[in-house]
N, C-alpha and C. Protein backbone atom coordinates (compact mmCIF):
# COMPACT_ATOMS: atom_id res chain seq x y z
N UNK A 1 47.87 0.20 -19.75
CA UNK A 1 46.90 -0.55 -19.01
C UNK A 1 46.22 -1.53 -19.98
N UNK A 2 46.17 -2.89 -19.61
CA UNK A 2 45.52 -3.73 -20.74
C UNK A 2 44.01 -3.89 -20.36
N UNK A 3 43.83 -3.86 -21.59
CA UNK A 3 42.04 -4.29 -21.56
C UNK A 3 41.25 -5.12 -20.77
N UNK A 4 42.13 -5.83 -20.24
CA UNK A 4 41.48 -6.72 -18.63
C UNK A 4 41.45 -5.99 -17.22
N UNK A 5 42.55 -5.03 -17.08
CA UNK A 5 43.07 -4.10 -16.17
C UNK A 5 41.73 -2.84 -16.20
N UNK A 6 41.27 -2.36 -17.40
CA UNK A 6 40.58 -1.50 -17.59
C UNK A 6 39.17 -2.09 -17.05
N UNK A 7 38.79 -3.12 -17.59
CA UNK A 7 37.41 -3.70 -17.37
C UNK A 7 37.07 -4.06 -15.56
N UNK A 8 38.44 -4.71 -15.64
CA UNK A 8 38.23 -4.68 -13.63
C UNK A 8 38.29 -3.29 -12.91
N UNK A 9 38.84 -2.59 -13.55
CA UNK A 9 38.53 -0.88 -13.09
C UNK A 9 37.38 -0.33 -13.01
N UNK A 10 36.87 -0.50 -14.56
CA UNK A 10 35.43 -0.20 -14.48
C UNK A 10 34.48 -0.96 -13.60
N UNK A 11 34.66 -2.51 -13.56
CA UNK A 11 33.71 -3.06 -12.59
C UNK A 11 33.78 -2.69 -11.28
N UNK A 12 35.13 -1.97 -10.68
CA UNK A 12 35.17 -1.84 -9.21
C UNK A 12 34.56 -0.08 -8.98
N UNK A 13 35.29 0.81 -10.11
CA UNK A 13 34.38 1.71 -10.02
C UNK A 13 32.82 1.97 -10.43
N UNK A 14 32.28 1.07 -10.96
CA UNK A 14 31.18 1.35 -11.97
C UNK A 14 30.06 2.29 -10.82
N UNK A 15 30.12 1.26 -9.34
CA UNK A 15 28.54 1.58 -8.84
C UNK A 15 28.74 3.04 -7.97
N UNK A 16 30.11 3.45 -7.88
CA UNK A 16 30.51 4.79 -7.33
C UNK A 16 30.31 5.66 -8.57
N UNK A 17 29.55 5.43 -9.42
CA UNK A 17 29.62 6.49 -10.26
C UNK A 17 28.11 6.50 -10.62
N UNK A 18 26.88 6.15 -9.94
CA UNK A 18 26.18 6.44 -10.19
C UNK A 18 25.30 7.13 -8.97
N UNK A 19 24.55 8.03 -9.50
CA UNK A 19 24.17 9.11 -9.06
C UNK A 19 23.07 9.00 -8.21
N UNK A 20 22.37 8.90 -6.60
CA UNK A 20 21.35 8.32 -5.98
C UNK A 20 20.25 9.22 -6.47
N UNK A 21 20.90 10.40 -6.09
CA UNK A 21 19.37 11.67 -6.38
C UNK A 21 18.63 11.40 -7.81
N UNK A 22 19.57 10.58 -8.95
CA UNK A 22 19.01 10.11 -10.21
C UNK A 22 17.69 9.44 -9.90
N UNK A 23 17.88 8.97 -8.83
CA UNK A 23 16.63 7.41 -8.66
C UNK A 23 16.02 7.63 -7.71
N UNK A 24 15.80 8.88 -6.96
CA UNK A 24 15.33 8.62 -5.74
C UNK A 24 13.94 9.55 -5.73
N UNK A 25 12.86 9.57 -5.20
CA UNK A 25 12.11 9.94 -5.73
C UNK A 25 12.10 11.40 -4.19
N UNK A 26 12.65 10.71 -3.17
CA UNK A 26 12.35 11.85 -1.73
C UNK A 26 14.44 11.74 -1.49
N UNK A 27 14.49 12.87 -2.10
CA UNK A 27 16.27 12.91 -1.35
C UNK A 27 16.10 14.03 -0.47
N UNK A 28 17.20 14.00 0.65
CA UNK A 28 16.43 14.85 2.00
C UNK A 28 17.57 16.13 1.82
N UNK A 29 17.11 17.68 1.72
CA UNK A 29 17.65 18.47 1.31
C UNK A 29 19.08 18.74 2.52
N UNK A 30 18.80 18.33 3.95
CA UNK A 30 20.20 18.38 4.72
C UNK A 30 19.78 17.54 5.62
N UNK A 31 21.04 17.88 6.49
CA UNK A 31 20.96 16.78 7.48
C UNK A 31 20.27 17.01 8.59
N UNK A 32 19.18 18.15 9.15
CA UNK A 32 18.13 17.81 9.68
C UNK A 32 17.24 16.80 9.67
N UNK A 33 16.85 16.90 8.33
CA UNK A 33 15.66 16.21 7.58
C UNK A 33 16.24 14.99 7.78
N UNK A 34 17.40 15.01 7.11
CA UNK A 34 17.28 12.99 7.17
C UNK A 34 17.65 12.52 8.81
N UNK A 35 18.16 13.45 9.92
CA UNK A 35 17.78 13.11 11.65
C UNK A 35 16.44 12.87 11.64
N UNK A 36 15.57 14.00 10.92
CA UNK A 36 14.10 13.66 11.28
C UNK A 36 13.74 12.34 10.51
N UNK A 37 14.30 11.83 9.51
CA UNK A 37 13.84 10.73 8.68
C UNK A 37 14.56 9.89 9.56
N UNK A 38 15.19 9.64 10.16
CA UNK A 38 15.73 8.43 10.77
C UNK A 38 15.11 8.60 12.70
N UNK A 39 14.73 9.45 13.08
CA UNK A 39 13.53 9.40 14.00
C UNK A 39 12.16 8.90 13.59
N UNK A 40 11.68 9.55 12.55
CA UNK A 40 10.35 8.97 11.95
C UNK A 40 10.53 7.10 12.15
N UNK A 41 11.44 6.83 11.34
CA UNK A 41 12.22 5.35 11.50
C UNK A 41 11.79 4.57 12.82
N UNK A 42 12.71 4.96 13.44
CA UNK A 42 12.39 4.96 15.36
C UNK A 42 11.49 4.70 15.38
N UNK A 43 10.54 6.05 15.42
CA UNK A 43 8.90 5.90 15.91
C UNK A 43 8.29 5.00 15.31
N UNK A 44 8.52 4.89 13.93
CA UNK A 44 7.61 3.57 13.47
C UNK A 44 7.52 2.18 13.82
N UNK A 45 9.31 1.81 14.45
CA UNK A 45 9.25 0.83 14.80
C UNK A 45 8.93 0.04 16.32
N UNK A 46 8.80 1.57 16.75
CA UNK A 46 8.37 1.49 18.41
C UNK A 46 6.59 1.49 18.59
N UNK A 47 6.46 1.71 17.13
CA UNK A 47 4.99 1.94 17.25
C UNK A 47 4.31 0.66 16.64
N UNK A 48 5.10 0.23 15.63
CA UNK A 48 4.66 -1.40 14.63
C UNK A 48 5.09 -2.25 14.70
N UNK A 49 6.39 -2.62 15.56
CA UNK A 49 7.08 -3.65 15.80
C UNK A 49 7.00 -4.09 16.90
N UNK A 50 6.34 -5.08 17.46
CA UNK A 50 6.15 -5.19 19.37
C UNK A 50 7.52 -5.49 19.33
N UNK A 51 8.34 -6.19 18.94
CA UNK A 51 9.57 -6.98 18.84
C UNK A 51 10.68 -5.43 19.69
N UNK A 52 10.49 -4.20 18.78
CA UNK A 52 11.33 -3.31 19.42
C UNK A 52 10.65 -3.18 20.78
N UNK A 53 9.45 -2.91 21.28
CA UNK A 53 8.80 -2.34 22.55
C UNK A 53 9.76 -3.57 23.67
N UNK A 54 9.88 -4.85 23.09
CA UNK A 54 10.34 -5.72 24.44
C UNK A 54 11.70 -5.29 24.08
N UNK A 55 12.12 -5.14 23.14
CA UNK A 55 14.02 -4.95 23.17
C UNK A 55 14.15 -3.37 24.22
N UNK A 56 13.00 -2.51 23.81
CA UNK A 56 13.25 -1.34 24.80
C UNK A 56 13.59 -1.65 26.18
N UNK A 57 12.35 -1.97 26.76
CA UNK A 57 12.67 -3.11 28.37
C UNK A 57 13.87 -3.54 28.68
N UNK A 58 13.80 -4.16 27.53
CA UNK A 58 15.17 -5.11 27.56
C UNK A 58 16.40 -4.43 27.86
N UNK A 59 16.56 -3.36 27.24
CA UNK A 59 18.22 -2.49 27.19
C UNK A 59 17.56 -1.56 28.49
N UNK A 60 17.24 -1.55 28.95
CA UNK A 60 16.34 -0.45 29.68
C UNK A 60 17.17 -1.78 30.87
N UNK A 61 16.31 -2.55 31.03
CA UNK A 61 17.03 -3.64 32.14
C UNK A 61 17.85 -3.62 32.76
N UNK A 62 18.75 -4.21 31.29
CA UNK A 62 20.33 -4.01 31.35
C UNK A 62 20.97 -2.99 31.60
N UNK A 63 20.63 -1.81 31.50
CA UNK A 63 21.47 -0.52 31.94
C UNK A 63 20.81 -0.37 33.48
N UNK A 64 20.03 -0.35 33.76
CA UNK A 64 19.83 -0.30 34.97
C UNK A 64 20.51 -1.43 35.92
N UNK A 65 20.54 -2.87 35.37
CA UNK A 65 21.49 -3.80 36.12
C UNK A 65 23.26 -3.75 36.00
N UNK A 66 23.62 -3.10 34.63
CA UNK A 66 24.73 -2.50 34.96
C UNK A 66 25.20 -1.39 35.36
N UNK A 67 24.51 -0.70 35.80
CA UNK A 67 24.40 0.52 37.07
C UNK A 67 24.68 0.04 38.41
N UNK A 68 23.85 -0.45 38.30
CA UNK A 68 23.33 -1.20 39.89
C UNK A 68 25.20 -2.29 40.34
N UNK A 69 25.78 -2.81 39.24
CA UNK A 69 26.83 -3.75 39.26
C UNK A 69 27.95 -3.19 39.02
N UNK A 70 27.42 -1.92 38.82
CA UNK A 70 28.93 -0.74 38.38
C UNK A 70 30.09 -2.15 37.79
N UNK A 71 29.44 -1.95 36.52
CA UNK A 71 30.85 -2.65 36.04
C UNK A 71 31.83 -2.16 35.02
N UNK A 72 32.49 -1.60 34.75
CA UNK A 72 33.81 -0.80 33.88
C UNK A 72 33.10 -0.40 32.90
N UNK A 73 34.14 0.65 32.46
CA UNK A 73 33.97 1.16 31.20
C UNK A 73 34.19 0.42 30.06
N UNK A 74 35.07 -0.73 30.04
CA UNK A 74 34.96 -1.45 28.67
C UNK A 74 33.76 -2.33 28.78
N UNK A 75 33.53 -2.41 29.64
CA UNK A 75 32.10 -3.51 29.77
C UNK A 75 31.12 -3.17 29.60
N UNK A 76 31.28 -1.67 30.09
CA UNK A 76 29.36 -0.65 29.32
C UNK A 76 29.79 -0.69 27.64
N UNK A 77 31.00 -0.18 27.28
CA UNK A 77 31.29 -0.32 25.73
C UNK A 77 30.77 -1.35 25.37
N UNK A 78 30.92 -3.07 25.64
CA UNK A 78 30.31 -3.69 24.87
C UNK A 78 29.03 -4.05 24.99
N UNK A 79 28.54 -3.97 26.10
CA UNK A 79 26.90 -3.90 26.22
C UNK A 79 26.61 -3.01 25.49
N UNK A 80 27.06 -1.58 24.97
CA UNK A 80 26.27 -0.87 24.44
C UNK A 80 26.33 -1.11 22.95
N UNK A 81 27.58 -1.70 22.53
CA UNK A 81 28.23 -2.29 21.17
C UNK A 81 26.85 -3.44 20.78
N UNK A 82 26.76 -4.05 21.67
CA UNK A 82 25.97 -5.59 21.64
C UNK A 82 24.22 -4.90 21.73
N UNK A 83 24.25 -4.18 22.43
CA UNK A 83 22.70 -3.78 22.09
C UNK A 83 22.40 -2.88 20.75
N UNK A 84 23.18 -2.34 20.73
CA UNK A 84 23.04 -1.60 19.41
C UNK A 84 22.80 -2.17 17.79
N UNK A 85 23.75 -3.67 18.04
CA UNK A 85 23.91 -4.97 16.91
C UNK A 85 22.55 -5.20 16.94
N UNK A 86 22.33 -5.49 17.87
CA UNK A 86 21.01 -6.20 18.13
C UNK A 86 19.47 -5.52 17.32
N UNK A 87 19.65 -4.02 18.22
CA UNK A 87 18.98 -3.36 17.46
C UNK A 87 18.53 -2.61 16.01
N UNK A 88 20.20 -3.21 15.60
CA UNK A 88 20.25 -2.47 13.59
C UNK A 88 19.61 -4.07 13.18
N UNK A 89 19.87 -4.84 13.88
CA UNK A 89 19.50 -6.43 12.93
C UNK A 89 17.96 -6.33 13.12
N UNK A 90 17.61 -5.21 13.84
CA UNK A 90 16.17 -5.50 14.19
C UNK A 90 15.41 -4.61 13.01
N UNK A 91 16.10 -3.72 12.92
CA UNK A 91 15.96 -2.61 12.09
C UNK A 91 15.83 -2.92 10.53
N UNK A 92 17.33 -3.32 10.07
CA UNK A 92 17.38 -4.25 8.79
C UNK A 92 16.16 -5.21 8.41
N UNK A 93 16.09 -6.06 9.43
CA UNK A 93 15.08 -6.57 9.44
C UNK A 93 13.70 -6.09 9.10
N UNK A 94 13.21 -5.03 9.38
CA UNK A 94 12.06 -4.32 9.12
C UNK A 94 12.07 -3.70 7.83
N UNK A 95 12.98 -3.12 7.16
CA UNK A 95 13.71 -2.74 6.02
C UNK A 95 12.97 -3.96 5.33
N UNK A 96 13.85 -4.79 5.47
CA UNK A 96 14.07 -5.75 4.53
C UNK A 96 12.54 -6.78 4.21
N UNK A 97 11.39 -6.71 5.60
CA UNK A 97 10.15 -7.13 5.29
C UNK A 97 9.69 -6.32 4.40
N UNK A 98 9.86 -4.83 4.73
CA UNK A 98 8.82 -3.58 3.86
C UNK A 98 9.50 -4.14 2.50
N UNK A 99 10.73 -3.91 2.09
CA UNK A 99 11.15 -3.75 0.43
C UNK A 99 10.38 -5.35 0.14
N UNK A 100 10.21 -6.68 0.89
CA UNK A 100 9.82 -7.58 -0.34
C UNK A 100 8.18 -7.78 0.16
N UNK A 101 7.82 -6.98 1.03
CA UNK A 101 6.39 -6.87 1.16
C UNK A 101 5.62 -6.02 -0.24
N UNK A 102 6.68 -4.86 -0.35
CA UNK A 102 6.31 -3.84 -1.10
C UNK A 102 6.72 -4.52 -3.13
N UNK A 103 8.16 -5.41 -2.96
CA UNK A 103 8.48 -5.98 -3.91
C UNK A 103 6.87 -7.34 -4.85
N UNK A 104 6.79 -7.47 -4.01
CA UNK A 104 5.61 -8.47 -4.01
C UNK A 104 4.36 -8.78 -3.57
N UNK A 105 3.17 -9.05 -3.40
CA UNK A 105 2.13 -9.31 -2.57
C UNK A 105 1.70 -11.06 -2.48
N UNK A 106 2.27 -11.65 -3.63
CA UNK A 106 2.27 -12.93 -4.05
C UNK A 106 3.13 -13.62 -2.94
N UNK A 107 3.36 -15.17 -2.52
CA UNK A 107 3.94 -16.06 -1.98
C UNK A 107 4.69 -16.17 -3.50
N UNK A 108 6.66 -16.02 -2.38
CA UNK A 108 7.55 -16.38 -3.50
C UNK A 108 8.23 -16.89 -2.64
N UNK A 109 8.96 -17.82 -3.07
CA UNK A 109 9.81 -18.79 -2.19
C UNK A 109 11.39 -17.82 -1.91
N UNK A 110 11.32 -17.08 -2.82
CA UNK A 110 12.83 -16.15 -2.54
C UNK A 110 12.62 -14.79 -1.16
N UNK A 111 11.40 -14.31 -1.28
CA UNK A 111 10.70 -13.55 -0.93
C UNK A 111 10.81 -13.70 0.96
N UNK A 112 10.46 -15.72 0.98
CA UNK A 112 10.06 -16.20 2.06
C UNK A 112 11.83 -16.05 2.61
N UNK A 113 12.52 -16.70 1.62
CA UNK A 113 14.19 -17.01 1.78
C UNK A 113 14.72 -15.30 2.17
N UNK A 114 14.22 -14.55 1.85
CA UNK A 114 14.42 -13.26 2.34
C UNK A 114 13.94 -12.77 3.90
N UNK A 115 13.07 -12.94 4.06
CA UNK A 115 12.32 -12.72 5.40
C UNK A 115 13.12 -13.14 6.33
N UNK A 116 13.12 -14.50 6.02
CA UNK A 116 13.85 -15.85 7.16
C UNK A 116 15.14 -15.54 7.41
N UNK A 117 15.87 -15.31 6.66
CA UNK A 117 17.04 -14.82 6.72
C UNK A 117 17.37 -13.20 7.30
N UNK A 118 16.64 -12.33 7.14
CA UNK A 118 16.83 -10.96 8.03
C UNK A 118 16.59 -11.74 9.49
N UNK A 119 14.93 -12.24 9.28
CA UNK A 119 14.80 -12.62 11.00
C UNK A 119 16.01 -13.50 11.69
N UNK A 120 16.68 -14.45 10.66
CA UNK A 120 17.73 -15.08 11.44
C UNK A 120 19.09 -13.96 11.94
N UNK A 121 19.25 -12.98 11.34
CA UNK A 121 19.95 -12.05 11.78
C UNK A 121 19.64 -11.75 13.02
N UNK A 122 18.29 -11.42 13.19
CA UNK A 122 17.99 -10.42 14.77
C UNK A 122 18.49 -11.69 15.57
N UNK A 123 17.88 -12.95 15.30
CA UNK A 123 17.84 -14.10 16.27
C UNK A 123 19.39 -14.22 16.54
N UNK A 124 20.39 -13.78 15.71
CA UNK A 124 21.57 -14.29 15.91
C UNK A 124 22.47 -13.23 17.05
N UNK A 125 22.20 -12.22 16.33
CA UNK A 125 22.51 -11.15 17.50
C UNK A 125 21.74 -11.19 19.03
N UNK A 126 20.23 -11.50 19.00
CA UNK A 126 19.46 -11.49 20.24
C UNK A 126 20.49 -12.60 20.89
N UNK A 127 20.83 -14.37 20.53
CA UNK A 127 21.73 -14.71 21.22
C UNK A 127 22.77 -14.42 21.46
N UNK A 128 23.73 -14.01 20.81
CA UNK A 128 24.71 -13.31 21.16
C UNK A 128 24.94 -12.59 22.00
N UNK A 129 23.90 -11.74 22.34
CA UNK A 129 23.34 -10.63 23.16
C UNK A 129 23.34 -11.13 24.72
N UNK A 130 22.53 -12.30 24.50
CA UNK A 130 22.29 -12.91 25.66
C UNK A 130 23.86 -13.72 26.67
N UNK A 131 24.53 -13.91 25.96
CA UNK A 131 25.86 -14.25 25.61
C UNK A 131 26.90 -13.94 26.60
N UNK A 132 26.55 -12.25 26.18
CA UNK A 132 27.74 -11.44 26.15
C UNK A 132 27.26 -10.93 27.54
N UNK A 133 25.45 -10.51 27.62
CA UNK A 133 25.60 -9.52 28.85
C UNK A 133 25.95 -10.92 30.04
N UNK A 134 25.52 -11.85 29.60
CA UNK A 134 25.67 -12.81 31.47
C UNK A 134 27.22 -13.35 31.37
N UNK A 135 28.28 -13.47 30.46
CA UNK A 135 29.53 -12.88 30.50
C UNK A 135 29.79 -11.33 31.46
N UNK A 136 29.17 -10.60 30.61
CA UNK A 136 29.76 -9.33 31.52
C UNK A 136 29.14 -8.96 32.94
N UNK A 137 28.01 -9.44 33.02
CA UNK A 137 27.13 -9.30 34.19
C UNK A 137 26.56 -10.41 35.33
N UNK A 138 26.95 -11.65 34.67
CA UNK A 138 26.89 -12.53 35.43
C UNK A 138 27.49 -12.84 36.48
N UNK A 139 28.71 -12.99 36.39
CA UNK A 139 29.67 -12.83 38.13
C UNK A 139 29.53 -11.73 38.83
N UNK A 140 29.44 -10.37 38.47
CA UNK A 140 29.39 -9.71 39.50
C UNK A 140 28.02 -9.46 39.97
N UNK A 141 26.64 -9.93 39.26
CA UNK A 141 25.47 -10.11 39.77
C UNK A 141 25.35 -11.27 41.23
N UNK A 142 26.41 -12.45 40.63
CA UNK A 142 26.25 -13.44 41.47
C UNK A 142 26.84 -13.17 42.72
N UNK A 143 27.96 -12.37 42.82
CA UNK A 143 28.92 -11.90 43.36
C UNK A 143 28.08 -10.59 44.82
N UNK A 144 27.24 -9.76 43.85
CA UNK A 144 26.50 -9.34 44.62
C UNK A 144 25.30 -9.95 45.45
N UNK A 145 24.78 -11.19 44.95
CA UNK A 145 23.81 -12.22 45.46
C UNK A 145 24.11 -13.09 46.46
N UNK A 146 25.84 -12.53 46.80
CA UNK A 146 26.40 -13.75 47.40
C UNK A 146 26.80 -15.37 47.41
N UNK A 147 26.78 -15.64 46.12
CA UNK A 147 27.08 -16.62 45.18
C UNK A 147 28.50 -16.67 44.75
């Protein structure tokens, strides 16, 4: 193996070889705990984010209008695919304010370039979102409207 072969080895293995519990100050002893840490999650964001309270409604809506439109099983798959996107970009997003809220208290222009960019995530999925359900739900809504 030549010495270039070795070094790209090490660079592809390097970050699988380091250890999280090394750095972590709360590692969750099983997988209860981290269900309950990823509920805590949930609640926080249903409780601090108005942004999730209208996405609740929102999927709440939509399952009730694709009930109501009985429309297939691949079509609940991607509504539920598409709300779910929606909701990790919302998530990430919150992530990603706390670490450079917590990274910084100062105005930093990378900081700002950070923010803007998670929020353009949710925004990209929220259209998408919008997209996909009046694709999947739009004709047979209209269809039922008599349209």
């Amino acid at each position: 193996m030549t010495n270039r072969t070795k070094r790209m080895l090490e660079e592809l293995t390097s970050t699988m070889k380091i250890n999280p519990d090394l750095y972590s100050l709360n590692v969750s002893p099983n997988r209860i705990k981290s269900l309950g840490f990823a509920l805590a999650g949930w609640l926080y964001m249903l409780r601090y984010q108005k942004n999730t309270r209208i996405m609740s409604v929102s999927s709440l809506v939509i399952f009730i209008l694709a009930l109501w439109l009985q429309v297939d099983f691949i079509s609940w798959a991607i509504l539920i695919l598409t709300i779910t996107a929606v909701w990790m970009a919302e998530f990430l997003n919150a992530a990603v304010e706390a670490v450079v809220n917590l990274a910084t208290s100062e105005f930093h222009p990378m900081a700002k370039v950070a923010k803007d960019v998670a929020a353009a995530a949710v925004l990209l999925g929220a259209v998408a979102s919008v997209l996909v359900g009046l694709l999947i739900l739009g004709p047979p809504l209209l269809h039922k409207l008599g349209y």
